[in-house]
Protein backbone atom coordinates (compact mmCIF):
# COMPACT_ATOMS: atom_id res chain seq x y z
CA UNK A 1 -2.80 7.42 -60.03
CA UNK A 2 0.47 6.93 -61.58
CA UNK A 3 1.02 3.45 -62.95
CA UNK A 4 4.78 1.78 -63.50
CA UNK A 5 5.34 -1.44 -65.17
CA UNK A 6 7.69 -3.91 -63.87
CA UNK A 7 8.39 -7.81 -65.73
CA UNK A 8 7.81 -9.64 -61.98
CA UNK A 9 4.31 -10.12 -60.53
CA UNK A 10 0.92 -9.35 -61.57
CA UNK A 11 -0.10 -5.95 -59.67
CA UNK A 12 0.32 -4.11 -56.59
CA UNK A 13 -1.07 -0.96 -55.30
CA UNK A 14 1.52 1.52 -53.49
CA UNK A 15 0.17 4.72 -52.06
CA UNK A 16 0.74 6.89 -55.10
CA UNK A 17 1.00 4.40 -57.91
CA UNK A 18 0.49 0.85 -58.76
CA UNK A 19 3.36 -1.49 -60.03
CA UNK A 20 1.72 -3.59 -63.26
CA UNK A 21 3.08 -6.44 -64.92
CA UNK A 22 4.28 -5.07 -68.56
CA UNK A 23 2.88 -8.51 -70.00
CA UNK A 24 -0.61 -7.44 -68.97
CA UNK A 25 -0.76 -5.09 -71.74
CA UNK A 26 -1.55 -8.12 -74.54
CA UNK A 27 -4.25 -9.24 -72.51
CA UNK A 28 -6.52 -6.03 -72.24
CA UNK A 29 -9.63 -7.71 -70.43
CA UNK A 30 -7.41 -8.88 -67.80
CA UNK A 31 -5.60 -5.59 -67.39
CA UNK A 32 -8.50 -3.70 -67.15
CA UNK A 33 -10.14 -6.17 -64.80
CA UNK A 34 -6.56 -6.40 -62.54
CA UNK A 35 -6.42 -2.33 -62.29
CA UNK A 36 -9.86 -2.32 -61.30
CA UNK A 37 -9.21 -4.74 -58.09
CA UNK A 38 -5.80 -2.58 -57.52
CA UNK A 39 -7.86 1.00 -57.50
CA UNK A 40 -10.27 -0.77 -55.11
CA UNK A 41 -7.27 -1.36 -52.86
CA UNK A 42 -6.97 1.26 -50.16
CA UNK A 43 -3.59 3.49 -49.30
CA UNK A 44 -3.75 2.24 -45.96
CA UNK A 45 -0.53 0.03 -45.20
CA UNK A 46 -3.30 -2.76 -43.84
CA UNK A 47 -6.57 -3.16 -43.71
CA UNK A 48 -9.29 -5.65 -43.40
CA UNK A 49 -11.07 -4.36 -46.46
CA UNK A 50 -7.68 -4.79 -48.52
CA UNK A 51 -7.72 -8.38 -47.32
CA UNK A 52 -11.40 -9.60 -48.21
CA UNK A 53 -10.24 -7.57 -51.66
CA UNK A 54 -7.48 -9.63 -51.64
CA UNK A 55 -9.04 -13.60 -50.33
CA UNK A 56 -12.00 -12.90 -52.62
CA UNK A 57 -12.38 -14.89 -55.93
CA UNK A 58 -12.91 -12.78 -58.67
CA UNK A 59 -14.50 -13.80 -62.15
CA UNK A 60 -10.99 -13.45 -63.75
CA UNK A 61 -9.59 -16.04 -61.29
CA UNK A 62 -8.86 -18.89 -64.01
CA UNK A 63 -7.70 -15.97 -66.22
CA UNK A 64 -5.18 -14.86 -63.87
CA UNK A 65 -4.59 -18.54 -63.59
CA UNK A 66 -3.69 -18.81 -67.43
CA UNK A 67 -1.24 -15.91 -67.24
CA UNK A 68 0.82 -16.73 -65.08
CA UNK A 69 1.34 -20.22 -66.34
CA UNK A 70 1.97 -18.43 -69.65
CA UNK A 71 4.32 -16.05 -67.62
CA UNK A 72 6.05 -17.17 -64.81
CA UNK A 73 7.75 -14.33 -63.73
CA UNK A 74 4.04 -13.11 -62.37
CA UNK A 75 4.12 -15.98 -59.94
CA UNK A 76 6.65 -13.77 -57.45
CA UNK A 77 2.78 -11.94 -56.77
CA UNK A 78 2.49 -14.89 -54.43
CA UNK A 79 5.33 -13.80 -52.29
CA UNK A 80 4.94 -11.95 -48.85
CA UNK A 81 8.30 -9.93 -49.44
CA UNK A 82 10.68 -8.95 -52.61
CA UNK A 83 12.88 -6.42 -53.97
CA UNK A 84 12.32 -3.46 -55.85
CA UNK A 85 14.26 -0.35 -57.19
CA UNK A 86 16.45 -1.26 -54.24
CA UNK A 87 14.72 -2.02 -51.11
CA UNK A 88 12.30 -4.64 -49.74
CA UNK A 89 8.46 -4.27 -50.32
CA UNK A 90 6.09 -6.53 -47.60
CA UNK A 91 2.47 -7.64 -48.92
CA UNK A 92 1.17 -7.19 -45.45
CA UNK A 93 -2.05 -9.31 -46.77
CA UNK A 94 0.40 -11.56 -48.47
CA UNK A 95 2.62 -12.46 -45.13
CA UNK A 96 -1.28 -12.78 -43.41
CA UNK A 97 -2.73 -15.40 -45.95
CA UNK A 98 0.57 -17.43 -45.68
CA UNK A 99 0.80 -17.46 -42.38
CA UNK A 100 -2.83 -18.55 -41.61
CA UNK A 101 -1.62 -21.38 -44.24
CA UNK A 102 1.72 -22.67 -42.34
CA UNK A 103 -0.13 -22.29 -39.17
CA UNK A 104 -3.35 -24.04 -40.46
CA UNK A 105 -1.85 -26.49 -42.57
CA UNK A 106 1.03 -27.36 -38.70
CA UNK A 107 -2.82 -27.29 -36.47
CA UNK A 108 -4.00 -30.15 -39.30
CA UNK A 109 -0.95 -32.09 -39.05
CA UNK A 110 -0.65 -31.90 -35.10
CA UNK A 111 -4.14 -33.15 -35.08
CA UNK A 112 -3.58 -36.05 -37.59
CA UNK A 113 -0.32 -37.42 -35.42
């Protein structure tokens, strides 16, 4: 699988290459452990084994944690939607996990009031 390198976000796996953060490369534990979740990723635009990939707390968790205080451009991995080489990429999972957040997080306050 081809791999590109990009400045914004941490990784993401396309169907025939994944887009890696360029500032991965000076931490090589991390990088190999982040192309190891992306290659464990399906091609499928959605799926529900992309997802538990996704919600599941890997090892490297605090280490991913580190980086992108160290690197805040990786933070945009967080977003549901951005640009790139001219056209808008959606994080299907991404949009899911924030919405269950905004809807969960309205439900809580509704029954608070």
């Amino acid at each position: 699988m081809e791999l590109r390198y990009t400045k914004w976000g941490l990784a993401n796996r396309f169907n025939k290459y994944i887009l890696v953060n360029k500032d991965l490369l000076e931490f090589p534990d991390l990088y190999s452990e982040v192309l190891k979740h992306e290659l464990a990723h399906t091609d499928k635009l959605f799926s529900a084994s992309d997802l538990k990939q996704d919600i599941k707390v890997d090892h490297f968790a605090w280490k991913i944690f580190w980086f992108s205080i160290t690197h805040p451009r990786a933070l945009v991995q967080l977003l549901p939607i951005w640009w790139y080489e001219g056209e808008f990429v959606f994080d299907l999972n991404m949009l899911f996990m924030w919405s269950f957040i905004v809807i969960g997080s309205l439900v809580y306050l509704r029954l608070l009031l």
